[in-house]
Structures are given as structure tokens and as C-alpha cells.
N, C-alpha and C. Protein backbone atom coordinates (compact mmCIF):
# COMPACT_ATOMS: atom_id res chain seq x y z
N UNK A 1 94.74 114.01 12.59
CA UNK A 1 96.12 113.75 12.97
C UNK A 1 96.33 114.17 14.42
N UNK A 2 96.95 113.20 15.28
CA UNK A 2 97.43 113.43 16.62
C UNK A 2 98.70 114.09 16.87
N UNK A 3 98.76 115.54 16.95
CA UNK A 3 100.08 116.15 17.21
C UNK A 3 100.19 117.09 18.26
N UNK A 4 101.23 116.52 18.84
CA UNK A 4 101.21 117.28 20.97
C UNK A 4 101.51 118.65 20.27
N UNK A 5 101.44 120.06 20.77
CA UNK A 5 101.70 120.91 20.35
C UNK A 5 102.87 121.37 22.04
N UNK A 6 102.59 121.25 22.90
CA UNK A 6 103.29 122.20 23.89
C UNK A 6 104.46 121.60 24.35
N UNK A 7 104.44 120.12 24.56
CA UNK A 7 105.66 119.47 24.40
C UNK A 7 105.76 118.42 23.61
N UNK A 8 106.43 119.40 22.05
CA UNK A 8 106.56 118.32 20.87
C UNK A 8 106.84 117.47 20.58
N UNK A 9 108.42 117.07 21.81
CA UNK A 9 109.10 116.07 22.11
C UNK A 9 108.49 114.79 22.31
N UNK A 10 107.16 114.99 23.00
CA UNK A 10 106.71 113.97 23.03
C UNK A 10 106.09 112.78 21.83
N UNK A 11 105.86 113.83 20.88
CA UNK A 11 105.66 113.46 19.50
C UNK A 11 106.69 112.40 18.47
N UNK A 12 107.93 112.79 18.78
CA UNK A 12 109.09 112.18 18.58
C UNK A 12 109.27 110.65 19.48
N UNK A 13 109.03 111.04 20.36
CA UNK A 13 108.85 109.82 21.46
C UNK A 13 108.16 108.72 21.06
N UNK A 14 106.81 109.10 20.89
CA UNK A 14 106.04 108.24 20.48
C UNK A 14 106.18 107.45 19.01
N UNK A 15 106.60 108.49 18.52
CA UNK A 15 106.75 107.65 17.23
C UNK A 15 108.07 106.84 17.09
N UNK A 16 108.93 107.08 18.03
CA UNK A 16 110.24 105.77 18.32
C UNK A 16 109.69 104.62 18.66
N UNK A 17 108.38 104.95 19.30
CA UNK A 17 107.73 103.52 20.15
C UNK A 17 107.05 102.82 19.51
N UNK A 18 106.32 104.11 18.50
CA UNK A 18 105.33 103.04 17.69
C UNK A 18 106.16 102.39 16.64
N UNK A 19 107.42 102.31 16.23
CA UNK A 19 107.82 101.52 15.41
C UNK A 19 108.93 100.52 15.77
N UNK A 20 109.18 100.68 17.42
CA UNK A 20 110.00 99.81 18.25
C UNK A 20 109.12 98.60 18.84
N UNK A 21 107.86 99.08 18.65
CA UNK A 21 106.91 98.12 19.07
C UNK A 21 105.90 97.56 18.06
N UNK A 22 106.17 98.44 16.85
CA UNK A 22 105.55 97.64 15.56
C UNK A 22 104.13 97.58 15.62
N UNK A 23 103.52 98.92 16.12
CA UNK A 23 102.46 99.43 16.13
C UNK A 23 102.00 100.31 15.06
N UNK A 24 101.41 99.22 13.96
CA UNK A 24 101.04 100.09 12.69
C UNK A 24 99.59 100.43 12.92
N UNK A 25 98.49 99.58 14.08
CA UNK A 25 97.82 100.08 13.86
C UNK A 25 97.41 101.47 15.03
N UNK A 26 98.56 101.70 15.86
CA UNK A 26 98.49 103.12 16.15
C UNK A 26 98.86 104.05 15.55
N UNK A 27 100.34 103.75 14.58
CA UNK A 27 100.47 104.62 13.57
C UNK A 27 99.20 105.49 12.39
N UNK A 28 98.08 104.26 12.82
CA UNK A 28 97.28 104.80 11.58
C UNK A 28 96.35 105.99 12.71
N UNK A 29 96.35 105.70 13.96
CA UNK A 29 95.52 106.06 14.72
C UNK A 29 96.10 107.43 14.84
N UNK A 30 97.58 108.40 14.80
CA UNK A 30 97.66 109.10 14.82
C UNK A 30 97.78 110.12 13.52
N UNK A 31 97.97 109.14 12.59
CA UNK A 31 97.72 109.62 11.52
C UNK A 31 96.10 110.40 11.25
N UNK A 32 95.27 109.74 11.72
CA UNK A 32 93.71 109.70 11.27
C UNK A 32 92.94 110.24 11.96
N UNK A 33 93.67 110.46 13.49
CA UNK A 33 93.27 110.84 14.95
C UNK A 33 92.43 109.60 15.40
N UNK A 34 92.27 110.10 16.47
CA UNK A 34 91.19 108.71 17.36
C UNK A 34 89.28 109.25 16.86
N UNK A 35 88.72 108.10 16.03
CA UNK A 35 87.44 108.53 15.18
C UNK A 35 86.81 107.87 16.71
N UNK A 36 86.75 106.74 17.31
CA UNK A 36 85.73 105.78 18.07
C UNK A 36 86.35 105.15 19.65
N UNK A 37 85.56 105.20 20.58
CA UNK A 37 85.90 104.86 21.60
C UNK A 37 87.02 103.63 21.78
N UNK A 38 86.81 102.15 20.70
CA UNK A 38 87.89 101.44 20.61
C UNK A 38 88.88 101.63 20.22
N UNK A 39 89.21 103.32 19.37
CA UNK A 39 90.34 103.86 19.30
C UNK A 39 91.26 104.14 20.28
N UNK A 40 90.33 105.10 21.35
CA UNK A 40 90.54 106.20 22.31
C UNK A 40 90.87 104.81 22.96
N UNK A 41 91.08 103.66 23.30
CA UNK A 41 90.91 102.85 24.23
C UNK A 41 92.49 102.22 24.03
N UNK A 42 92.85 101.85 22.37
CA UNK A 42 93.43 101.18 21.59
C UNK A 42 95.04 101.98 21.96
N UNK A 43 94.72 103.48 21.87
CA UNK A 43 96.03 104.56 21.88
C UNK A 43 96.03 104.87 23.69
N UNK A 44 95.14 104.88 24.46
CA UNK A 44 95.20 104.95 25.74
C UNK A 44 96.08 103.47 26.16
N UNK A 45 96.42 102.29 25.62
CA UNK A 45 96.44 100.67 26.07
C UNK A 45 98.45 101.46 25.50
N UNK A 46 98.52 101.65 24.09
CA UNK A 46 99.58 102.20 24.03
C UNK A 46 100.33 102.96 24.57
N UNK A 47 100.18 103.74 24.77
CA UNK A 47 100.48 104.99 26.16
C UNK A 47 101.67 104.41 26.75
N UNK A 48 100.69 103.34 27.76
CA UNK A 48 100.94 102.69 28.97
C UNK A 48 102.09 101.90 28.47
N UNK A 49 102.12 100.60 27.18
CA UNK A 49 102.91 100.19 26.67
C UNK A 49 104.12 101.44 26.24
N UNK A 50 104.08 102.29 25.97
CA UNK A 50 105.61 102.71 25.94
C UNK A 50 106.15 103.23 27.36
N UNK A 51 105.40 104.11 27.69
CA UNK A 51 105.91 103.98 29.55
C UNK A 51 106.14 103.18 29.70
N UNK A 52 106.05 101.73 30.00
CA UNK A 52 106.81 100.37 30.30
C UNK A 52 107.63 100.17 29.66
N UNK A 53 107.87 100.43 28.55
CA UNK A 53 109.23 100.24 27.53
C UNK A 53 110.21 101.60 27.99
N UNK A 54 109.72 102.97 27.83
CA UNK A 54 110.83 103.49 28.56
C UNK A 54 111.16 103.77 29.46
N UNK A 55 110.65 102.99 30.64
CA UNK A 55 111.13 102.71 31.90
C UNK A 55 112.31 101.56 31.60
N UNK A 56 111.69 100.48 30.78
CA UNK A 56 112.87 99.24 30.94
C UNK A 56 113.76 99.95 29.57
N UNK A 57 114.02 100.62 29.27
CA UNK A 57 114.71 101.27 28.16
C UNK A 57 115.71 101.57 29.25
N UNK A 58 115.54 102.75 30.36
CA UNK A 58 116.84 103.16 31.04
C UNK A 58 117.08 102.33 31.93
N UNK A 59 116.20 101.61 32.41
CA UNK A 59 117.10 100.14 33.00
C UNK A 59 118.34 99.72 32.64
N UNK A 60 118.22 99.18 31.14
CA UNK A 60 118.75 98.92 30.19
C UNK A 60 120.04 99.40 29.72
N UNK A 61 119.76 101.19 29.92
CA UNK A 61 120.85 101.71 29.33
C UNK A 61 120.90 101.92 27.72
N UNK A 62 119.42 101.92 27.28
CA UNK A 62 119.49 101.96 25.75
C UNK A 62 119.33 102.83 25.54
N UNK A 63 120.04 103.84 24.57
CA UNK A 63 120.21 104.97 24.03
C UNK A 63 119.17 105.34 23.14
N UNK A 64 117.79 106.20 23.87
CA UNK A 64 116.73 106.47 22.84
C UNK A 64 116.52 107.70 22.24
N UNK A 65 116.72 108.25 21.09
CA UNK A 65 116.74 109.85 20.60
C UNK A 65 117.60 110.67 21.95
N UNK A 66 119.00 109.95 21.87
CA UNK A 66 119.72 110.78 22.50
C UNK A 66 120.23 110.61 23.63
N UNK A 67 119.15 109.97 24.65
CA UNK A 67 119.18 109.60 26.13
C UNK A 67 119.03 108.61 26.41
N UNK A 68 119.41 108.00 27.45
CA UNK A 68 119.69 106.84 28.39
C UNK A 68 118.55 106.61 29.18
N UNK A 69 117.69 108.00 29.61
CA UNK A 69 116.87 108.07 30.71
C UNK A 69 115.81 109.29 29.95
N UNK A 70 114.56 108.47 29.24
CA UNK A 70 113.59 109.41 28.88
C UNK A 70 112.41 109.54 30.05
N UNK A 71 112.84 109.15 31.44
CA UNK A 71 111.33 108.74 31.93
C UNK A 71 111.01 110.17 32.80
N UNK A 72 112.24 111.51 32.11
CA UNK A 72 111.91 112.98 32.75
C UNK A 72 110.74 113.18 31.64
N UNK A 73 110.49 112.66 30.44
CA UNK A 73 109.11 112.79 29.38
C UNK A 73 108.11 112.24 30.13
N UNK A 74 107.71 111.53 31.32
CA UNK A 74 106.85 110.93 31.48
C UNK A 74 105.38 111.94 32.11
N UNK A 75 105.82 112.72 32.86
CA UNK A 75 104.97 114.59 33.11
C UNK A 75 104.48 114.86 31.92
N UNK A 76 105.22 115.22 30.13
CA UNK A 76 104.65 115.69 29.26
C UNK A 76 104.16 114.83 28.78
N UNK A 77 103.85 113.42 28.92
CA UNK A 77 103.30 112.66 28.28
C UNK A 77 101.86 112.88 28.88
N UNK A 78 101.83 112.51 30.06
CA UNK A 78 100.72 112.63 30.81
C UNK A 78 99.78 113.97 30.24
N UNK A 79 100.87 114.99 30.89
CA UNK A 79 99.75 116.07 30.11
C UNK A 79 99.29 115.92 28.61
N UNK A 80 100.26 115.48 27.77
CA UNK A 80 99.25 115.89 26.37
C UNK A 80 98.58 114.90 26.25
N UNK A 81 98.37 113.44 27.14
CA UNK A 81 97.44 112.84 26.61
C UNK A 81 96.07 113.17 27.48
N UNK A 82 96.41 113.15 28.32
CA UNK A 82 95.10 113.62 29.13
C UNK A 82 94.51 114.94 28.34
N UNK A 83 95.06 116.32 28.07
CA UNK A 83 94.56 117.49 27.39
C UNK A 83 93.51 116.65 26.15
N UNK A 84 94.42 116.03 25.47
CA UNK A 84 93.58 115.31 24.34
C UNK A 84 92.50 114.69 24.48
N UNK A 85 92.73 113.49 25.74
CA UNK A 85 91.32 112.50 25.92
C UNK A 85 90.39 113.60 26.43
N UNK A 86 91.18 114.98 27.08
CA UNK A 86 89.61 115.79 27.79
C UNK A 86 89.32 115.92 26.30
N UNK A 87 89.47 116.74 25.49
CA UNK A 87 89.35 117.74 24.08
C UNK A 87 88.46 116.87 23.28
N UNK A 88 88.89 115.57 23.18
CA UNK A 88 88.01 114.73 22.30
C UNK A 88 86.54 113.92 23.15
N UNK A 89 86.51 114.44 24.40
CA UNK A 89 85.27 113.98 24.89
C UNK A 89 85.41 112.10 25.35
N UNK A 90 87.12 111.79 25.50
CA UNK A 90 87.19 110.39 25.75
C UNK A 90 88.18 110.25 26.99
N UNK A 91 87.89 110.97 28.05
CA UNK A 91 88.87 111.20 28.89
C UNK A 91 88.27 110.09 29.96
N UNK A 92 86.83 109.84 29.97
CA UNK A 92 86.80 108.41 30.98
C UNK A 92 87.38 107.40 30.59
N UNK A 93 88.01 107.13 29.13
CA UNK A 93 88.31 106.18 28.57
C UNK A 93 89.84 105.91 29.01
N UNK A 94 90.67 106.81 29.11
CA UNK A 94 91.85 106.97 29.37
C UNK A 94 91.88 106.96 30.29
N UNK A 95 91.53 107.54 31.78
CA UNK A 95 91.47 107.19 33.09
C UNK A 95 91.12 105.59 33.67
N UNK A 96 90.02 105.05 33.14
CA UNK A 96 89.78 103.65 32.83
C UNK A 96 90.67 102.70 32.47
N UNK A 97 91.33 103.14 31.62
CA UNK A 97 92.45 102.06 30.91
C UNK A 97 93.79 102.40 31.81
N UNK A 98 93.88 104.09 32.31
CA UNK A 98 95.02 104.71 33.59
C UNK A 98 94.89 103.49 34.63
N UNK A 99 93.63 103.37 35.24
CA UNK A 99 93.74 102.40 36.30
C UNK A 99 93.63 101.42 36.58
N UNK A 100 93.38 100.51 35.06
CA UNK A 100 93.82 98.71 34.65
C UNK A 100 95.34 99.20 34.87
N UNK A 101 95.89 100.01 34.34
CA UNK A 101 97.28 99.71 34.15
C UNK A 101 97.91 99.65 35.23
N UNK A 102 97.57 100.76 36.16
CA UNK A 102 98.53 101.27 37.11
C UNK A 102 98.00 99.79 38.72
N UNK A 103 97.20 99.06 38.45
CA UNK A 103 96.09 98.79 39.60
C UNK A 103 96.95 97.42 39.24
């Protein structure tokens, strides 16, 4: 099971996204944790997809767990996913998929 421990919030976050975006099969991925690199690849591709959603979320003005403007989460996101991709030994994977996205 994938659970941020230092900023929990982010935990909450994600799981607004994974069901605003109808991502069951990341749901299973945090359920189960990331077992295989097309995991680590699969939840790194997600990431990025909700950062783009809650960026155009406060565009928007849509009210998500509370706020208008979640993109002050975007620091704790970073950190707990990066802590994780180091911890699980898949952190080239996430940097890799960091700079399709951002590039």
C-alpha cells in the first residue's frame, strides 16, 4: 500500500484524482504498491496527470477538498513521490517520465 506519511494531505489529494479521473487501475496500484517498473512508470504518468488537473482545477475555480487553489500541494507532492521512487529503487523511472512531461 502507497501511503505519504509526512504530508498526508497529499494522500487525500490523490485519491480525489484518482476517482475524478477514473483511475482504477492506479487505485489498485496504491492499494498493492508499485510491484514492476510498468507500475513505477504507470503512477509516475499519473502524478503528472493530476498536477495538470489541479492546475486547471484553480483556473477553473473548482472547489477541491476545500480549496480553490491546491497547487500550494504541489512541493509535498513532489517530495513524497520522489522519497518513494528513491525507497523503491525506481527513481530513474520517475525522473524519466519528470522530463517527458515537463520537456
Amino acid at each position: 500500500m502507497i501511503k505519504f506519511k509526512r504530508y498526508p494531505h497529499v494522500n487525500e489529494l490523490m485519491n480525489y484524482y484518482i476517482s475524478a479521473l477514473e483511475k482504477t487501475d492506479i487505485k489498485n496500484i496504491i492499494k498493492n504498491g508499485i510491484e514492476n517498473e510498468r507500475q513505477a512508470e504507470l503512477f509516475s504518468r499519473f502524478i503528472w496527470e493530476m498536477v495538470e488537473a489541479i492546475n486547471e482545477d484553480e483556473e477553473n475555480n473548482v472547489i477541491v477538498l476545500g480549496s480553490a487553489d491546491n497547487t500550494e500541494m504541489l512541493p509535498d507532492i513532489s517530495y513524497e513521490v520522489t522519497k518513494l521512487m528513491k525507497d523503491l529503487g525506481t527513481y530513474s523511472i520517475w525522473e524519466s517520465v519528470s522530463k517527458d512531461e515537463m520537456g
